[in-house]
N, C-alpha and C. Protein backbone atom coordinates (compact mmCIF):
# COMPACT_ATOMS: atom_id res chain seq x y z
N UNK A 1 -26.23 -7.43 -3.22
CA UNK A 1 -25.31 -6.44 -3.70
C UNK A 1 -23.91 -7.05 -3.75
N UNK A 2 -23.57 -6.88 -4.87
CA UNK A 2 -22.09 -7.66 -4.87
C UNK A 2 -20.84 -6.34 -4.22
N UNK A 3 -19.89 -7.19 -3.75
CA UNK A 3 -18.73 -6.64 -3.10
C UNK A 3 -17.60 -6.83 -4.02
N UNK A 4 -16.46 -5.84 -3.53
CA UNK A 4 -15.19 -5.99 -4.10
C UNK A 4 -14.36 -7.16 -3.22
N UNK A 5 -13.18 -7.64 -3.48
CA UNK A 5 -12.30 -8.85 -3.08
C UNK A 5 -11.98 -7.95 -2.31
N UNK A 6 -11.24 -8.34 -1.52
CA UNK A 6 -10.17 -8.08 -0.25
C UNK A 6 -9.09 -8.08 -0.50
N UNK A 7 -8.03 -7.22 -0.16
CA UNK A 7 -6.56 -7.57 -0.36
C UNK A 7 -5.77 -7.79 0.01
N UNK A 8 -4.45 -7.86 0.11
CA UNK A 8 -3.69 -9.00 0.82
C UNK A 8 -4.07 -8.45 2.36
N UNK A 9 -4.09 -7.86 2.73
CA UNK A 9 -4.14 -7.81 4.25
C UNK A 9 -5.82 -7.06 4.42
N UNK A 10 -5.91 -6.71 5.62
CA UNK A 10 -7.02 -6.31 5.99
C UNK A 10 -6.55 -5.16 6.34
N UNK A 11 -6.69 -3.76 6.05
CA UNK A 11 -6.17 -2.74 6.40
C UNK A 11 -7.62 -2.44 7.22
N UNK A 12 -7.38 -1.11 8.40
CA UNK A 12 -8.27 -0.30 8.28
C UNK A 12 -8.56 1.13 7.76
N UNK A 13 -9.41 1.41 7.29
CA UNK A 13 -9.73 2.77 7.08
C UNK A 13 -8.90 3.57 7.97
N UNK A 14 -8.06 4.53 7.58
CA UNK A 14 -7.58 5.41 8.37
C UNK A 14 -8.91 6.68 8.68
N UNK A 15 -9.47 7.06 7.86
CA UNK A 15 -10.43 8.45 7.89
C UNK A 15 -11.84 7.43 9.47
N UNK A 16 -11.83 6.44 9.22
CA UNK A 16 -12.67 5.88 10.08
C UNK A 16 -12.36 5.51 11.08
N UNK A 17 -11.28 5.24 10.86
CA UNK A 17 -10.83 4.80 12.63
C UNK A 17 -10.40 5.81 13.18
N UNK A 18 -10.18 7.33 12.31
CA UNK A 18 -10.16 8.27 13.73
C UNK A 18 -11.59 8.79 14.57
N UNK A 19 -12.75 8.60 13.50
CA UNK A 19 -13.10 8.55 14.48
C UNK A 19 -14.14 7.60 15.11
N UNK A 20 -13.08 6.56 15.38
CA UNK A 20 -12.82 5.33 16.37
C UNK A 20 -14.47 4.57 16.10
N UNK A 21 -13.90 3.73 14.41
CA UNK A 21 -14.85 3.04 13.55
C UNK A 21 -13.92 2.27 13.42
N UNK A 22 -13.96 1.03 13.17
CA UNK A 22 -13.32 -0.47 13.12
C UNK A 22 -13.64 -0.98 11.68
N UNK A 23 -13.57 0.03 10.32
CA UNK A 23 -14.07 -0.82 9.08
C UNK A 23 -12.98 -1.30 7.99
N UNK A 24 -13.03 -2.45 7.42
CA UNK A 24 -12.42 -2.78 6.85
C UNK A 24 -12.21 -2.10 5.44
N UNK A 25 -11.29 -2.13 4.75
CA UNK A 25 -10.99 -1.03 3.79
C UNK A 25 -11.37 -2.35 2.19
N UNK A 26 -11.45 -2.49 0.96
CA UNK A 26 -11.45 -3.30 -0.05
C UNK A 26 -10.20 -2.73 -0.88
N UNK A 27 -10.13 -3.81 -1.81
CA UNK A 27 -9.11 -3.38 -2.66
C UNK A 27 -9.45 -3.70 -4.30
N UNK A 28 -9.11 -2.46 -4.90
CA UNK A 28 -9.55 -2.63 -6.30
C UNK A 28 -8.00 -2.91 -7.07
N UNK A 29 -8.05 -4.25 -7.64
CA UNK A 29 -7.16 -4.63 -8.75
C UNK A 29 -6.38 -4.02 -9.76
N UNK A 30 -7.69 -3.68 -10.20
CA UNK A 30 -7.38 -2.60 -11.12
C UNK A 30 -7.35 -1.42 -11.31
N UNK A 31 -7.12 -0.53 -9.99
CA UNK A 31 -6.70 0.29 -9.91
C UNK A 31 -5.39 0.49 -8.91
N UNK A 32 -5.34 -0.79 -8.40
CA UNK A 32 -4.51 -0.89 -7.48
C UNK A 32 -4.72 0.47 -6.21
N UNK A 33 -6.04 0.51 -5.38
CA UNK A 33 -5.78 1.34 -4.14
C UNK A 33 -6.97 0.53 -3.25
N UNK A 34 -6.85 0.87 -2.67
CA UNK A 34 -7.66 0.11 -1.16
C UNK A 34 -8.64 1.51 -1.37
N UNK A 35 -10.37 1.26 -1.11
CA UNK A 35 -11.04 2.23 -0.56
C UNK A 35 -11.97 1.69 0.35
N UNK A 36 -12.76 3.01 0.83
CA UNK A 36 -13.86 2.69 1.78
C UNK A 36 -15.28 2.77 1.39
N UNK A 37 -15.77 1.66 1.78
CA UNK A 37 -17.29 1.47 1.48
C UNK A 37 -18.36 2.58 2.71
N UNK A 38 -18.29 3.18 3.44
CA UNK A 38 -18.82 4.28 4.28
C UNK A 38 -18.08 5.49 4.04
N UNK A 39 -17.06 5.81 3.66
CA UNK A 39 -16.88 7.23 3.81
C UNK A 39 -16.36 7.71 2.56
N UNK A 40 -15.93 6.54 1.53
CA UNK A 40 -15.88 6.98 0.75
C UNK A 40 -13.89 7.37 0.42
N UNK A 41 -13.40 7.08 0.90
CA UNK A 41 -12.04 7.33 1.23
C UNK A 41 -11.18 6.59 0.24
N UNK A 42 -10.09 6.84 -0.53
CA UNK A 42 -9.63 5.81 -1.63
C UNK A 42 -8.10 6.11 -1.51
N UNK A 43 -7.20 5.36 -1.59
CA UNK A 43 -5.86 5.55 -1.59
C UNK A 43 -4.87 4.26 -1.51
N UNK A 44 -3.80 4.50 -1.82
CA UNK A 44 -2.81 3.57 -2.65
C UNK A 44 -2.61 2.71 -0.90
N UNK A 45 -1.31 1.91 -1.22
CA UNK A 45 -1.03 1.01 -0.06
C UNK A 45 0.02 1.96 1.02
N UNK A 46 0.96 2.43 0.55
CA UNK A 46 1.71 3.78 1.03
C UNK A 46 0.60 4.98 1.65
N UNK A 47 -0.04 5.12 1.31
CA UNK A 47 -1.29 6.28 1.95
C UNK A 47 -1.61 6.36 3.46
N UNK A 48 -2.21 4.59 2.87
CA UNK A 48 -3.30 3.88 4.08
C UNK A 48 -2.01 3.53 5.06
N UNK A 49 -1.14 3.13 4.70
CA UNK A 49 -0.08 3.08 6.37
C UNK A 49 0.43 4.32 6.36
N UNK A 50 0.96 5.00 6.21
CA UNK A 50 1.07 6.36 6.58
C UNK A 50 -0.24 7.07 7.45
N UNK A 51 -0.81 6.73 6.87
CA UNK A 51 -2.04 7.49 7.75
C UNK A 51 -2.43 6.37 9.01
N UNK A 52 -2.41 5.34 8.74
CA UNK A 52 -3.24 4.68 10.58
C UNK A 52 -1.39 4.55 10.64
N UNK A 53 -0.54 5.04 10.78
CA UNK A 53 0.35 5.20 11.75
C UNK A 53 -0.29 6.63 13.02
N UNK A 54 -0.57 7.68 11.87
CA UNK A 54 -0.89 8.91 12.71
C UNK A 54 -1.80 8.78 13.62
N UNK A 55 -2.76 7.45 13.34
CA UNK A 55 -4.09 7.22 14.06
C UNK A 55 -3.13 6.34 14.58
N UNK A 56 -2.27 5.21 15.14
CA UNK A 56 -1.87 5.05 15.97
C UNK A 56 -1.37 5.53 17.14
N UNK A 57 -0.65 7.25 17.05
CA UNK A 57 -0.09 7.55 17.74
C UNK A 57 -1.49 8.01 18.61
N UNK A 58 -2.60 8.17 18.77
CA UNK A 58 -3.71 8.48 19.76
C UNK A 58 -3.60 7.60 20.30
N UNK A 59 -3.72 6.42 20.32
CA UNK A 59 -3.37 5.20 21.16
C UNK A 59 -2.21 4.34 21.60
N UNK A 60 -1.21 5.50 21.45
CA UNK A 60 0.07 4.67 21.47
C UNK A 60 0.39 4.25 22.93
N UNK A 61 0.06 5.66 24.10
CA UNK A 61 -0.21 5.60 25.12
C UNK A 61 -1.35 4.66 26.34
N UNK A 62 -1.87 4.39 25.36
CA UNK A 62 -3.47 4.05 25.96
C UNK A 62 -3.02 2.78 27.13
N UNK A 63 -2.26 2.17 27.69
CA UNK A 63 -1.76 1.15 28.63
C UNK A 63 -1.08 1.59 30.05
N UNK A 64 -0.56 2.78 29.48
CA UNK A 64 0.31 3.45 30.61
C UNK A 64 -0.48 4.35 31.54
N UNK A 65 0.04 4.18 32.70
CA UNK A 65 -0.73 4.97 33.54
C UNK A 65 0.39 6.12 33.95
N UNK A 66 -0.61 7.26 34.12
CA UNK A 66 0.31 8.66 33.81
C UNK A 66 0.39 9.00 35.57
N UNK A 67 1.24 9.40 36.40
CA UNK A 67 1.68 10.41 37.24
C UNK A 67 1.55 11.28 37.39
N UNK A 68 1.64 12.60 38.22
CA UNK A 68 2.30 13.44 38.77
C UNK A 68 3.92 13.82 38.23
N UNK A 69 4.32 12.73 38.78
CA UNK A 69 5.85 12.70 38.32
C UNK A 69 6.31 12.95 36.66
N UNK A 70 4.99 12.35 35.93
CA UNK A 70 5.47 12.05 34.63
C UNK A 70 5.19 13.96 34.08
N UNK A 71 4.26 14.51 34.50
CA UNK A 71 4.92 16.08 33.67
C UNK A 71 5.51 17.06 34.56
């Protein structure tokens, strides 16, 4: 089965990594948007970082250890 190229970077799926899937996103040329081969997900380069920012913030915390004190 042939695949699409890759594009400049390796983004991830935002719709997949929330819930906490590790897949790489492709990029079509000629349409210029990155999509997903499992879920089906398609969107420009502005989209896809906008969105795994929001999926960053679930893990933005993930190092710190929480208190008593802290609420």
């Amino acid at each position: 089965m042939a695949q699409a190229g890759k594009g400049k970077l390796n983004y991830r799926c935002p719709m997949c990594f929330m819930r906490d899937l590790d897949i790489d996103m492709f990029y079509d040329k000629e349409k210029d948007e990155y999509y997903c081969i499992r879920c089906q997900y398609v969107g420009n380069e502005e989209d896809v970082l906008k969105r795994n920012e929001v999926v960053r913030m679930k893990y933005g915390a993930m190092m710190k250890r929480f208190t008593v004190d802290d609420f």
